[in-house]
N, C-alpha and C. Protein backbone atom coordinates (compact mmCIF):
# COMPACT_ATOMS: atom_id res chain seq x y z
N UNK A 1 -45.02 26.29 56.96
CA UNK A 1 -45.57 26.83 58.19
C UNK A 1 -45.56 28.36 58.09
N UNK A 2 -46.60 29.49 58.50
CA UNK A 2 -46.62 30.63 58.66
C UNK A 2 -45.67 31.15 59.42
N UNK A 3 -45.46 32.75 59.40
CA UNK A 3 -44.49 33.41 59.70
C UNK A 3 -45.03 33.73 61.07
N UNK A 4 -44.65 34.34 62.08
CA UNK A 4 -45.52 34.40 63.21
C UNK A 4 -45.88 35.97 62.57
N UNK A 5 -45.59 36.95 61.85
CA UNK A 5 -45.64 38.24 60.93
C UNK A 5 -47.22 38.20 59.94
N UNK A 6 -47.25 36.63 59.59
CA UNK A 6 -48.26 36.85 58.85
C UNK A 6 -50.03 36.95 59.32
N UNK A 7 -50.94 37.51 58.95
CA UNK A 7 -52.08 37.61 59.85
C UNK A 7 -53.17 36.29 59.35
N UNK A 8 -53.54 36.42 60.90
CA UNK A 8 -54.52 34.90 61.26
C UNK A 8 -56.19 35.73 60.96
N UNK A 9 -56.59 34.74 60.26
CA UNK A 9 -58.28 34.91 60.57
C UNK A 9 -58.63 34.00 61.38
N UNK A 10 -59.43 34.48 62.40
CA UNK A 10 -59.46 33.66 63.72
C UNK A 10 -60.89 34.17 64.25
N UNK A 11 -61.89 33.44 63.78
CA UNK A 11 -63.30 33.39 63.63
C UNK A 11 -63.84 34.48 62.85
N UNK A 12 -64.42 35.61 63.66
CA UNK A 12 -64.78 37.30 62.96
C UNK A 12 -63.80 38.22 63.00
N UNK A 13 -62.49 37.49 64.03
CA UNK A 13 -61.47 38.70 64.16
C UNK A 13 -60.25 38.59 62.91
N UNK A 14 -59.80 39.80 62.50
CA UNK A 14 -58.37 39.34 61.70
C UNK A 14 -57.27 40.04 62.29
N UNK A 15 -56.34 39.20 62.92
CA UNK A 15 -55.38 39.23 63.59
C UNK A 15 -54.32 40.17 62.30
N UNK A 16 -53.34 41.04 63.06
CA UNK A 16 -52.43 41.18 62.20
C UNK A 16 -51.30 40.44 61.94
N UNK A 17 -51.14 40.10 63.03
CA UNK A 17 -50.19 38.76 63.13
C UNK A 17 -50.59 37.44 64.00
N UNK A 18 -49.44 36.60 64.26
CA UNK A 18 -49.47 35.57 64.82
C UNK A 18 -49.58 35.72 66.23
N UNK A 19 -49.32 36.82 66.53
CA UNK A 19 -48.66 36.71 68.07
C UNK A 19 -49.72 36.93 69.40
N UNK A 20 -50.06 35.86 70.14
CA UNK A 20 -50.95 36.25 70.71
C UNK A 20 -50.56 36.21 72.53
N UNK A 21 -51.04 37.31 73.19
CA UNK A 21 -50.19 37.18 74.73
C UNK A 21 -51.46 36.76 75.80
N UNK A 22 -51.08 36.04 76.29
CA UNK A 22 -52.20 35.12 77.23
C UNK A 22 -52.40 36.29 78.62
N UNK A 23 -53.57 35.75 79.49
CA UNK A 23 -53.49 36.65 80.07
C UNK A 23 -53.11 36.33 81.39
N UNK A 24 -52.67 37.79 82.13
CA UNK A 24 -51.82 37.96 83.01
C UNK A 24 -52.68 38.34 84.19
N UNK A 25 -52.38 38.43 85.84
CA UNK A 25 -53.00 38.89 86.91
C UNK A 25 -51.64 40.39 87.37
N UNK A 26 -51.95 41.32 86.79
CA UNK A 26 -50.67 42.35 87.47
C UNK A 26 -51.74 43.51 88.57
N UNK A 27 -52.80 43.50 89.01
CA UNK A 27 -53.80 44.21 89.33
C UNK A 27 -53.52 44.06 90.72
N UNK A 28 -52.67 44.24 91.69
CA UNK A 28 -52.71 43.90 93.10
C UNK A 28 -53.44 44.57 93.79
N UNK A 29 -54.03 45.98 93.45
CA UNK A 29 -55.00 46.48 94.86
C UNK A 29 -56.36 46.41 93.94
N UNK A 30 -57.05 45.35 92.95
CA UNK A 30 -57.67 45.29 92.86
C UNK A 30 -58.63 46.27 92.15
N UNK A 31 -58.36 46.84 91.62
CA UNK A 31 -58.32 48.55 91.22
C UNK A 31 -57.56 48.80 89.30
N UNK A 32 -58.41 48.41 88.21
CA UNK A 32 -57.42 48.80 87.44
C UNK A 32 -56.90 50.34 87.58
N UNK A 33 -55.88 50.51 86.70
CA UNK A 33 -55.43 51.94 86.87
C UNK A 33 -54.51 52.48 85.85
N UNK A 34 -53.72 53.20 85.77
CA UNK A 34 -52.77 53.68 85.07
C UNK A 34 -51.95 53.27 84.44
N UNK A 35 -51.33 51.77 85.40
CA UNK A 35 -50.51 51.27 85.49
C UNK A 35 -50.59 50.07 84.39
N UNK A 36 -51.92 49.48 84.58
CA UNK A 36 -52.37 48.61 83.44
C UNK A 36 -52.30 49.63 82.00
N UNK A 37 -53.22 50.14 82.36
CA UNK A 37 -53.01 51.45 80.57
C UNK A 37 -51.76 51.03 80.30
N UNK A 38 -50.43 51.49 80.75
CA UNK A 38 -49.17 51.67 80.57
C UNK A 38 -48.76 50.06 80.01
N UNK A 39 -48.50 48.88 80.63
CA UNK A 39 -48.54 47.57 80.11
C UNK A 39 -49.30 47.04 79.48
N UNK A 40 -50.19 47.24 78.95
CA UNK A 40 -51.03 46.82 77.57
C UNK A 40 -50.56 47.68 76.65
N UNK A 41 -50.27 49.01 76.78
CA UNK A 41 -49.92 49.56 75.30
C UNK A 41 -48.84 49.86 75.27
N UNK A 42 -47.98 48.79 75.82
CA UNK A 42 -46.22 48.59 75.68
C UNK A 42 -46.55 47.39 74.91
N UNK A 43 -47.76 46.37 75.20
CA UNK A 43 -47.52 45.01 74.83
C UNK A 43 -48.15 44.81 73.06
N UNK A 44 -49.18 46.41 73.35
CA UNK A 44 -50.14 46.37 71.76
C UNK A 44 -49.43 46.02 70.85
N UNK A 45 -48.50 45.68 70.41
CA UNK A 45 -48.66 45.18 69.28
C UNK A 45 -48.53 43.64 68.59
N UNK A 46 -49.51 42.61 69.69
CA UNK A 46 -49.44 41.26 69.36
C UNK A 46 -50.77 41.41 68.72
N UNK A 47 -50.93 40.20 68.09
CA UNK A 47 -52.20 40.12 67.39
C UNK A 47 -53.65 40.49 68.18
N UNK A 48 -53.33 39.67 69.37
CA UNK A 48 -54.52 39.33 70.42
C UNK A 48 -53.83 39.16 71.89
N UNK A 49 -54.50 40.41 72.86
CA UNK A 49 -54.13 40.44 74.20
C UNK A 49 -55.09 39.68 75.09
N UNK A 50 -55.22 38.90 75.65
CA UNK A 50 -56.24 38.49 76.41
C UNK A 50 -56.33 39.05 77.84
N UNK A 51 -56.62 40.11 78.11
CA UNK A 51 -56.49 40.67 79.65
C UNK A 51 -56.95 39.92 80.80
N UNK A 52 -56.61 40.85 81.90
CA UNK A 52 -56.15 40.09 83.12
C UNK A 52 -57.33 40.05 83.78
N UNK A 53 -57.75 38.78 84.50
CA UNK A 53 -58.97 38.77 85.62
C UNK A 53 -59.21 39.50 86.60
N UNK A 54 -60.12 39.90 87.02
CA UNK A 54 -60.63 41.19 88.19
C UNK A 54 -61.37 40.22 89.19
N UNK A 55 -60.72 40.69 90.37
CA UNK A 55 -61.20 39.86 91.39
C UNK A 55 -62.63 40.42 92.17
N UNK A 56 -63.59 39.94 92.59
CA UNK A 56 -64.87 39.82 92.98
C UNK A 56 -64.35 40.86 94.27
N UNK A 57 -64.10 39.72 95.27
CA UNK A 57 -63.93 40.40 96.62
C UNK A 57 -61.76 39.60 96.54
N UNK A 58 -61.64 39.64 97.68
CA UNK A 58 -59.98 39.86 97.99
C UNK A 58 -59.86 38.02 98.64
N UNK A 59 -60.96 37.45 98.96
CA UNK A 59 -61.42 36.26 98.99
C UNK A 59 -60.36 35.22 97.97
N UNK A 60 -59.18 34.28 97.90
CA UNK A 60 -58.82 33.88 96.70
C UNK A 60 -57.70 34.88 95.83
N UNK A 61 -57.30 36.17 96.17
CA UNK A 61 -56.44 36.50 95.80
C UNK A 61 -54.91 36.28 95.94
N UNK A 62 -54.25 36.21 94.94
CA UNK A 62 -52.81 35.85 95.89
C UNK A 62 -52.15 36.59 96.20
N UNK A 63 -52.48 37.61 96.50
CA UNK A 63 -51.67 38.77 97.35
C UNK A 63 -52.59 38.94 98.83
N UNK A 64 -52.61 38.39 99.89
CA UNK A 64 -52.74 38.62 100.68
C UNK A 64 -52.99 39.71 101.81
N UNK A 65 -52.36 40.67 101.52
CA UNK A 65 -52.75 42.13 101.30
C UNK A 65 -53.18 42.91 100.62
N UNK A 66 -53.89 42.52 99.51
CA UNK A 66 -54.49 42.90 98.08
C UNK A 66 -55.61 44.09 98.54
């Protein structure tokens, strides 16, 4: 079995490693910002980040005060 260290070819992309981080909702006023910058490039160094969904309207959000 691979190392989670060793890199994936994973269609056109080549991963450097194994490690891949699913994605997350941290966006509460709906608004990316700074704050995202700052937690993605604490998290850069998995193979593959899948970022977080952006909400349309506030309709379906789970922050209620969003």
């Amino acid at each position: 079995m691979p190392s989670f260290s060793t890199p994936l070819q994973l269609g056109p992309l080549l991963l450097k490693n194994r490690v891949i981080m699913s994605s997350l909702t941290r966006d509460r006023n709906l608004v990316p910002g700074p704050l995202q910058v700052e937690y993605y490039t604490q998290r850069a160094g998995a193979g593959l980040i899948l970022t977080e969904g952006t909400m349309i309207e506030k309709v379906g959000s789970e922050w209620s005060n969003a």
